[in-house]
Protein backbone atom coordinates (compact mmCIF):
# COMPACT_ATOMS: atom_id res chain seq x y z
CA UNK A 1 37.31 83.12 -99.22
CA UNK A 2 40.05 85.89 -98.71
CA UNK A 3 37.38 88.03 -97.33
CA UNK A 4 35.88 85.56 -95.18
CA UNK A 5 39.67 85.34 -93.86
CA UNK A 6 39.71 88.81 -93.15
CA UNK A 7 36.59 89.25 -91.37
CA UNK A 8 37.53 86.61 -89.05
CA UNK A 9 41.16 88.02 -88.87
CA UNK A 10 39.43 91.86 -87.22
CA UNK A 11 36.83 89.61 -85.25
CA UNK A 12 39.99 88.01 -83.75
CA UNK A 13 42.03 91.23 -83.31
CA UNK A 14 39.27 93.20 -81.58
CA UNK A 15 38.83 90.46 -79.22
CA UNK A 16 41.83 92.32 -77.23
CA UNK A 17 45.19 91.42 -75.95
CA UNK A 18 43.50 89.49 -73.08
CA UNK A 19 42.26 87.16 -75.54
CA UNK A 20 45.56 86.61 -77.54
CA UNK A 21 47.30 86.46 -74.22
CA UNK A 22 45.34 83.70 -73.00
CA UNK A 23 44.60 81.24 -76.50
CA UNK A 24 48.97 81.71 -76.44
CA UNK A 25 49.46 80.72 -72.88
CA UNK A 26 47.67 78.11 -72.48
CA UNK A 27 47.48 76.04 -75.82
CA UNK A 28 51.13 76.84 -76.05
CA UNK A 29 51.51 75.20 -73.02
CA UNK A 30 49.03 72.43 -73.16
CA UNK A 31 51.09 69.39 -74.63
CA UNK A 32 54.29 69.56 -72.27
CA UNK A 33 51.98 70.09 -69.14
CA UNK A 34 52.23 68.32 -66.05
CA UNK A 35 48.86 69.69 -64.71
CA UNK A 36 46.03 67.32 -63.38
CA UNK A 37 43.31 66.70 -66.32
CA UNK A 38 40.36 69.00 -64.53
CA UNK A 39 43.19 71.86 -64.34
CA UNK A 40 43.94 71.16 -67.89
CA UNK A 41 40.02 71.58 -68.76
CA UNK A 42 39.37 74.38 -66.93
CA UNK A 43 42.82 76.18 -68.96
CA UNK A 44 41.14 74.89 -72.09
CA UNK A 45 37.32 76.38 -71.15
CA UNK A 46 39.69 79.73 -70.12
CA UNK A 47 41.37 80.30 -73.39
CA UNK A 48 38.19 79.95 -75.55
CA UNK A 49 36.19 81.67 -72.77
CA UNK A 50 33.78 79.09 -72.50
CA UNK A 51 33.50 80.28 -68.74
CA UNK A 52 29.68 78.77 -68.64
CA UNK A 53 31.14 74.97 -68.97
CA UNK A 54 33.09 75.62 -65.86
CA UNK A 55 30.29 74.82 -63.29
CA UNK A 56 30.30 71.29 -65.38
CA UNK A 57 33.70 70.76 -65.01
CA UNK A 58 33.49 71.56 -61.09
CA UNK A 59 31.10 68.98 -60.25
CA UNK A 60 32.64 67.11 -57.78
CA UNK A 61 33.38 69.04 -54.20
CA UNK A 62 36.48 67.03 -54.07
CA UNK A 63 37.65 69.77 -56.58
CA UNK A 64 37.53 72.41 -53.81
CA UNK A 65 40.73 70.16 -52.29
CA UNK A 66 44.17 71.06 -52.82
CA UNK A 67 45.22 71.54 -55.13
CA UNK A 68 43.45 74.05 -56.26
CA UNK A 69 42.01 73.75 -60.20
CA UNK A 70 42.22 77.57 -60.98
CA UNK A 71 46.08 77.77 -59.32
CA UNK A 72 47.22 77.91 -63.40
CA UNK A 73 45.88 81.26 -63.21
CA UNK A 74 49.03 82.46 -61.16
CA UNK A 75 50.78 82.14 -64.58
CA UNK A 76 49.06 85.65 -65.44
CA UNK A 77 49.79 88.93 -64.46
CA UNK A 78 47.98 90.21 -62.05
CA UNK A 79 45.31 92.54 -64.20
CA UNK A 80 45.18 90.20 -66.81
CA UNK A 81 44.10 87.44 -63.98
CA UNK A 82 41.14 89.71 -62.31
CA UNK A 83 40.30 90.78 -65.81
CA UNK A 84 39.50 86.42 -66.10
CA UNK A 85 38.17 85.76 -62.91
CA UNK A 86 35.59 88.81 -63.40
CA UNK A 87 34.64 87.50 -66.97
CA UNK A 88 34.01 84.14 -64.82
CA UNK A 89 31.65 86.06 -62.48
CA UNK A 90 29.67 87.80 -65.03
CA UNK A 91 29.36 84.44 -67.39
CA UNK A 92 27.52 82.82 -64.29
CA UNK A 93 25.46 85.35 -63.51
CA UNK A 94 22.45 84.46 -65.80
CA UNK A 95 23.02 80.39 -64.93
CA UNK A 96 20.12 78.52 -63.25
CA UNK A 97 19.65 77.11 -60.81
CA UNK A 98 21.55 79.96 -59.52
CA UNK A 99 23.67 77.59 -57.08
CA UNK A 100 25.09 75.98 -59.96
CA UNK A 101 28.55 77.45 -60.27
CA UNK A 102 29.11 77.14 -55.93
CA UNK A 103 32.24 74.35 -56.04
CA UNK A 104 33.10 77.21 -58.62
CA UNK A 105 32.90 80.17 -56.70
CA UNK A 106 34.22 78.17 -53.61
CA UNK A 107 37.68 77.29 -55.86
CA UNK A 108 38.36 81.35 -57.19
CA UNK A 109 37.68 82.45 -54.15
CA UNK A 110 39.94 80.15 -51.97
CA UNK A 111 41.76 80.33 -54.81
CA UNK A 112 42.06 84.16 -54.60
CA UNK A 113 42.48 84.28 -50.78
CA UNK A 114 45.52 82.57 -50.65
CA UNK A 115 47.00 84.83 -53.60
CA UNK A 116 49.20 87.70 -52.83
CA UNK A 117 46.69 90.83 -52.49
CA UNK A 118 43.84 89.51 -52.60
CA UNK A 119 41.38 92.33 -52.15
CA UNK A 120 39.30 93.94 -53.49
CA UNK A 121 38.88 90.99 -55.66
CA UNK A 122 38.22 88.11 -53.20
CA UNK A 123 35.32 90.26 -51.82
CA UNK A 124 34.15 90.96 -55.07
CA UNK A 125 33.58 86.90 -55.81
CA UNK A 126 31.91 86.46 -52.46
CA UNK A 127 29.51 89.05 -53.23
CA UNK A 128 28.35 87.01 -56.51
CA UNK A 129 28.64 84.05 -54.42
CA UNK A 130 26.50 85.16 -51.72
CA UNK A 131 24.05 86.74 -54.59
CA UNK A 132 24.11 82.99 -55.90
CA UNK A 133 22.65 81.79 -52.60
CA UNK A 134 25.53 80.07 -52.11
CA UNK A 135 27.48 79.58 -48.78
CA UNK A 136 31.52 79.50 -48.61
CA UNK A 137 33.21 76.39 -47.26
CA UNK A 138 34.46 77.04 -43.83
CA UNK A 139 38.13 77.66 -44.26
CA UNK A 140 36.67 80.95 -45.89
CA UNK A 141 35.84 82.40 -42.47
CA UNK A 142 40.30 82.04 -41.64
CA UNK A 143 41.40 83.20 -45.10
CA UNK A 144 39.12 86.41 -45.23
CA UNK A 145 40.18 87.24 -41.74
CA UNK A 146 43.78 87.02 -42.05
CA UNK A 147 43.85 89.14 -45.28
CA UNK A 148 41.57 91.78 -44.38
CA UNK A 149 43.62 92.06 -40.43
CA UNK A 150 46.92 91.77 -43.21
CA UNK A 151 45.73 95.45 -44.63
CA UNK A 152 44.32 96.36 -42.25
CA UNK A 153 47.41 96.68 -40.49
CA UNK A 154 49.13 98.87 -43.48
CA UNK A 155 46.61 101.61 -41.64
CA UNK A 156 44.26 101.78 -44.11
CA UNK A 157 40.80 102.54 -42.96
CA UNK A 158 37.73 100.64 -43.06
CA UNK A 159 35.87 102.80 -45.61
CA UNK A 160 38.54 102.72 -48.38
CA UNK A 161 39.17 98.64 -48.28
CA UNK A 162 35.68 98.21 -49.06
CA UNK A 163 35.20 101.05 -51.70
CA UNK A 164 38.33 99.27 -53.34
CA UNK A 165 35.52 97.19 -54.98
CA UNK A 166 34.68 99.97 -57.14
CA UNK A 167 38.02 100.10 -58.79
CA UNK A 168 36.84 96.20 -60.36
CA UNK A 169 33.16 97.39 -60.96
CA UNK A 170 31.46 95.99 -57.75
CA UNK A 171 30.42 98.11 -54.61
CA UNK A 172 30.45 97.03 -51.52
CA UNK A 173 27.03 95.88 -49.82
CA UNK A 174 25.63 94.29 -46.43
CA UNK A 175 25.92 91.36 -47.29
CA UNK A 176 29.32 90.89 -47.86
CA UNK A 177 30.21 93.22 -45.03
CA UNK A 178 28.16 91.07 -42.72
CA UNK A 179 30.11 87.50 -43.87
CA UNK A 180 33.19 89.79 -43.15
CA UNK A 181 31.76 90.65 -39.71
CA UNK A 182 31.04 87.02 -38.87
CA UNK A 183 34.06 86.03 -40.07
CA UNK A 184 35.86 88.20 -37.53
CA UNK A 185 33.98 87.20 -34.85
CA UNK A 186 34.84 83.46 -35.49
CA UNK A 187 38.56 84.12 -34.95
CA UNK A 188 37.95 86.21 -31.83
CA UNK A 189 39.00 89.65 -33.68
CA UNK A 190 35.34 91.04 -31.74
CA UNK A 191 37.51 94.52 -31.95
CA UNK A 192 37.85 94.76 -35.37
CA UNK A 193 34.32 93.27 -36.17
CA UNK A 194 33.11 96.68 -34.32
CA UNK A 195 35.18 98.33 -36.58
CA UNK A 196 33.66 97.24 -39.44
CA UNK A 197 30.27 97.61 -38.85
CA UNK A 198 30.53 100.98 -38.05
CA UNK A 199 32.87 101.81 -40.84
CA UNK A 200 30.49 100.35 -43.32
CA UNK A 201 28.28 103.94 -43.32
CA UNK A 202 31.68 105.46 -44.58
CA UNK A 203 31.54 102.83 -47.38
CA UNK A 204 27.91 103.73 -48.61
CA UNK A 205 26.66 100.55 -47.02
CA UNK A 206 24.56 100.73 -44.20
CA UNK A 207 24.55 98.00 -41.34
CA UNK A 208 21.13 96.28 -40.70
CA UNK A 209 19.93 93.60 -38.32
CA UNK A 210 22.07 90.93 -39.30
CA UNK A 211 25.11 93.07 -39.03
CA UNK A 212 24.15 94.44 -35.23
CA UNK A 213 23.08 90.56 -34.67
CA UNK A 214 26.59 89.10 -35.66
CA UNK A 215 28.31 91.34 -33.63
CA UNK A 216 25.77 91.88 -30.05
CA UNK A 217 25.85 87.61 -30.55
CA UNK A 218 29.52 87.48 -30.49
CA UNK A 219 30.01 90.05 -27.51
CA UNK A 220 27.37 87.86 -25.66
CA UNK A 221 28.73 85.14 -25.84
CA UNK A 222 32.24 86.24 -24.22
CA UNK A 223 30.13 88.12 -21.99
CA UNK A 224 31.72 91.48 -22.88
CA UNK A 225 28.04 92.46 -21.50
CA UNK A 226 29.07 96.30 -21.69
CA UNK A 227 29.77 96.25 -25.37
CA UNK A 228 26.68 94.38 -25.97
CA UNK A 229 24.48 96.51 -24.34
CA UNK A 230 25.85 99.53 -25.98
CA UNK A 231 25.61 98.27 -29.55
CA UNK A 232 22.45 96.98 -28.73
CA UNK A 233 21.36 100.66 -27.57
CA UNK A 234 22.82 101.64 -30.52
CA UNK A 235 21.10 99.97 -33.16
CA UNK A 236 17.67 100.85 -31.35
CA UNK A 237 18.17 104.52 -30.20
CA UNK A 238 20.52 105.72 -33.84
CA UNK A 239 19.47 103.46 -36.02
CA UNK A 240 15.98 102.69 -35.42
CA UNK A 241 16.24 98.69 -35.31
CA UNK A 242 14.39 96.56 -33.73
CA UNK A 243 16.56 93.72 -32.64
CA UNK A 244 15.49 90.31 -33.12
CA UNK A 245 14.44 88.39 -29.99
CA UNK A 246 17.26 85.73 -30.61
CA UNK A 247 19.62 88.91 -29.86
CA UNK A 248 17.75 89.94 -27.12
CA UNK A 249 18.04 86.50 -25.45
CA UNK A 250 21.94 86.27 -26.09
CA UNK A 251 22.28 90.03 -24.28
CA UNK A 252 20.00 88.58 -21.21
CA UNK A 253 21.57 85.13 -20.88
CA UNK A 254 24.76 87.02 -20.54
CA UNK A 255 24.31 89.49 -17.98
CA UNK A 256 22.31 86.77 -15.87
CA UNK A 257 25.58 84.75 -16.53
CA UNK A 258 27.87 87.78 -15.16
CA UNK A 259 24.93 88.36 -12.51
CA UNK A 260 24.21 91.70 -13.54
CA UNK A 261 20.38 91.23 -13.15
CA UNK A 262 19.57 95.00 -12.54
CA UNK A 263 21.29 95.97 -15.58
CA UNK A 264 19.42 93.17 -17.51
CA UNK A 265 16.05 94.69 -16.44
CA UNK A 266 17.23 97.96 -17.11
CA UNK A 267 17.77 96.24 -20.64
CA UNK A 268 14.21 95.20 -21.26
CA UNK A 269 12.60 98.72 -19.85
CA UNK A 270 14.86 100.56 -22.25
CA UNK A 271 13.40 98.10 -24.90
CA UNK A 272 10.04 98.66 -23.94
CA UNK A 273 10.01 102.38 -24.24
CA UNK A 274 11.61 102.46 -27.27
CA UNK A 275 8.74 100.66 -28.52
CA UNK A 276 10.55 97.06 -29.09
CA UNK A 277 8.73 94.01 -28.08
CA UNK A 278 10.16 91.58 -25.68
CA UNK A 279 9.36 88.21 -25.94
CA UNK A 280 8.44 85.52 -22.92
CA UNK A 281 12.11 84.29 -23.41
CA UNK A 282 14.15 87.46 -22.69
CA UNK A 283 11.39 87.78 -19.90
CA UNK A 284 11.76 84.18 -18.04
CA UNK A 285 15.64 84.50 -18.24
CA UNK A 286 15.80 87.95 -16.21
CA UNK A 287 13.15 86.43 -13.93
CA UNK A 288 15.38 83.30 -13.45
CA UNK A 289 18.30 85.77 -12.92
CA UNK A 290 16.15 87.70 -9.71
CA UNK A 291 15.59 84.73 -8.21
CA UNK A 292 19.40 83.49 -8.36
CA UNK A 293 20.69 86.48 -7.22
CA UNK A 294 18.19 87.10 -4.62
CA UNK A 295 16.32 90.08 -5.59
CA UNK A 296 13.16 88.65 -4.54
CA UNK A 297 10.96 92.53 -4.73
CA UNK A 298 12.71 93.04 -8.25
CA UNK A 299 11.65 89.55 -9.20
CA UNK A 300 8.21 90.09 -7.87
CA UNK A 301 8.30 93.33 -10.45
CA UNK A 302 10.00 91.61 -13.57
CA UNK A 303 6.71 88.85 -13.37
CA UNK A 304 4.16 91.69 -12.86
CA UNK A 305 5.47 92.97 -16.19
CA UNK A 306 5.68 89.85 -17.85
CA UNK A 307 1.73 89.02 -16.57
CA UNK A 308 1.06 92.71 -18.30
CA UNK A 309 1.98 91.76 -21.61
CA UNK A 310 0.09 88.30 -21.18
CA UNK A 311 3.27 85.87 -20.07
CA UNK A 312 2.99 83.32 -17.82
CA UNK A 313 6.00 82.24 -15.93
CA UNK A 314 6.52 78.28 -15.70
CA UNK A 315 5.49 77.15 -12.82
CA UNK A 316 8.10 76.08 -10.97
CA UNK A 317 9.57 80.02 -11.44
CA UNK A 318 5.64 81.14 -10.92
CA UNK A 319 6.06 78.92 -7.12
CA UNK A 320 9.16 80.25 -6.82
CA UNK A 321 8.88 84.32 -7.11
CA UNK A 322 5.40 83.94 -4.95
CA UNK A 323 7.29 81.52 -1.46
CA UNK A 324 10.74 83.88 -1.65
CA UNK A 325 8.33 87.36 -1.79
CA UNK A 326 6.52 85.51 1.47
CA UNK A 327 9.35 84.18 2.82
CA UNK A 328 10.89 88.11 3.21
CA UNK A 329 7.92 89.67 4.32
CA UNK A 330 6.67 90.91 1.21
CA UNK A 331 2.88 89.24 1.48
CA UNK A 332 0.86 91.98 -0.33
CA UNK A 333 3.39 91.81 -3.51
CA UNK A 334 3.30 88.16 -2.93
CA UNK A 335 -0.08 88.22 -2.99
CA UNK A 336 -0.84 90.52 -5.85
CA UNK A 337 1.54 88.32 -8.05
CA UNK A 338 -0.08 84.79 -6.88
CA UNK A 339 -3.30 86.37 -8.16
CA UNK A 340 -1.90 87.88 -11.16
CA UNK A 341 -0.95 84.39 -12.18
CA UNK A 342 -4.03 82.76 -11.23
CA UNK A 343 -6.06 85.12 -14.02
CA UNK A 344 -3.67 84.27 -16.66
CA UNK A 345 -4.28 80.86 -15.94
CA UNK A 346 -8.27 80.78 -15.81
């Protein structure tokens, strides 16, 4: 008996200080508590470290409302509460269906956001999060923004935020960079999006389609057409990506917006040597832009390179490019691209 008592005293004892810490803390404190029930569960699941029933205890999403179940963790000191909230992480790692834990992960990470420093650590639980295959509630795009602009304006470069992650035993990776990026973008900081994506080589990370796609999407669609067209360049010419049409589009729709139609086809030729295939979309827009802005003979060019590669124009555009070629004097182009279209049809 005495020895069974000892063996379970040195099991006990070489749990650590974390685990004393915690069992004292919270059962100490679990009688005169004023806490809502799930917070009191999730304390209870803490101190034993039965981080695995958590998910279960999170079941409803009206837990991600305020407030939040994990705010008893701000009783801790700060090492002691990352040393939890990773122990969380790794506990769900091997739970299936993988999306299990997501009202979790959505809690500690709002949770964590609206902490006092909260990186490295909040981008350390949306990379498990994201790994999960689960998405962050919306707020997420606000609260990541604000802190990362917060030390980001203590001068610290992009590179050494992000390889902060090592110091909890995570490294930063595309993924998370690339929720970072969009999250930027959504608050209008297109600037410091930039910033990121090309300070994630410094970090070990390298950016990829999705990360050129966030970024070329959200300069589109303020029509900052020079960025966009550089970054686009950019990711074809230095990094060897071919963009996705869907990026291609955005680029196109914007310069025809701004009416900069001969940079547009300039955009697509570029594209075309480089060996990246443009689709009939990015094709029909630029040819929509010609005719708009009355550049009937670079029209008439833009659909002879679209009939080359097999597109046919709709009609109305087809009708169109053929009765403004005429209508300037320009009958043998007119001609040539009226029976151009005619053996695509037949």
């Amino acid at each position: 008996m005495a020895s069974n008592m000892v063996t379970g005293a040195a099991k006990l004892y070489r749990s650590g200080p974390l685990f004393h810490y915690c069992l004292f803390r919270l059962t100490s404190l679990h009688r005169y508590s004023s806490l809502p029930p799930l917070e009191e569960s999730l304390k209870a699941a803490v101190a034993v470290k039965m981080y695995q029933k958590i998910p279960d205890l999170l079941s409803s999403k009206e837990a991600i409302q305020n407030p939040n179940p994990f705010s008893f963790l701000s009783t801790f000191p700060r090492n002691i509460r990352m040393q939890i909230i990773d122990e969380i992480l790794q506990s769900f790692i091997p739970l299936r269906p993988r999306s299990r834990p997501w009202i979790a992960y959505a809690c500690l990470l709002l949770y964590t956001l609206q902490s006092p420093k909260p990186l490295p650590l909040a981008l350390a639980i949306l990379q498990r999060m994201l790994y999960s295959g689960c998405i962050p509630v919306l707020q997420t795009h606000l609260l990541l923004s604000s802190a990362w602009l917060e030390r980001r304006c203590q001068s610290e470069c992009v590179p050494n935020i992000l390889l902060e992650m090592q110091s909890i035993g995570y490294r930063p990776d595309c993924g998370t960079c690339n929720y970072l990026i969009s999250s930027l973008c959504r608050v209008d900081q297109l600037v410091e999006a930039v910033k990121v994506l090309k300070g994630m080589v410094g970090a070990g990370c390298v950016p990829d389609l999705e990360s050129y796609g966030i970024v070329i999407g959200a300069l589109s669609t303020v029509r900052k057409t020079n960025d966009a067209t550089d970054m686009l360049k950019e990711m074809v010419a230095k990094m060897g990506l071919m963009p996705r049409q869907a990026t291609v589009v955005k680029v196109a729709v914007a310069l025809r917006a701004n009416r900069e139609i001969w940079k547009a086809v300039e955009m697509i030729e570029f594209l075309e040597r480089e060996g990246s295939a443009v689709g009939f979309d990015s094709y029909e827009v630029v040819l929509e832009g010609c005719l708009e802005c009355s550049e009937y003979i670079l029209a008439g060019k833009v659909a002879m390179g679209m009939a080359e590669r097999g597109f046919l124009p709709y009609i109305k555009v087809r009708q169109k490019v053929v009765e403004r070629l005429a209508g300037i004097g320009e009958w043998e182009l007119a001609c040539t691209v009226r029976q151009r279209f005619s053996e695509l049809r037949s």
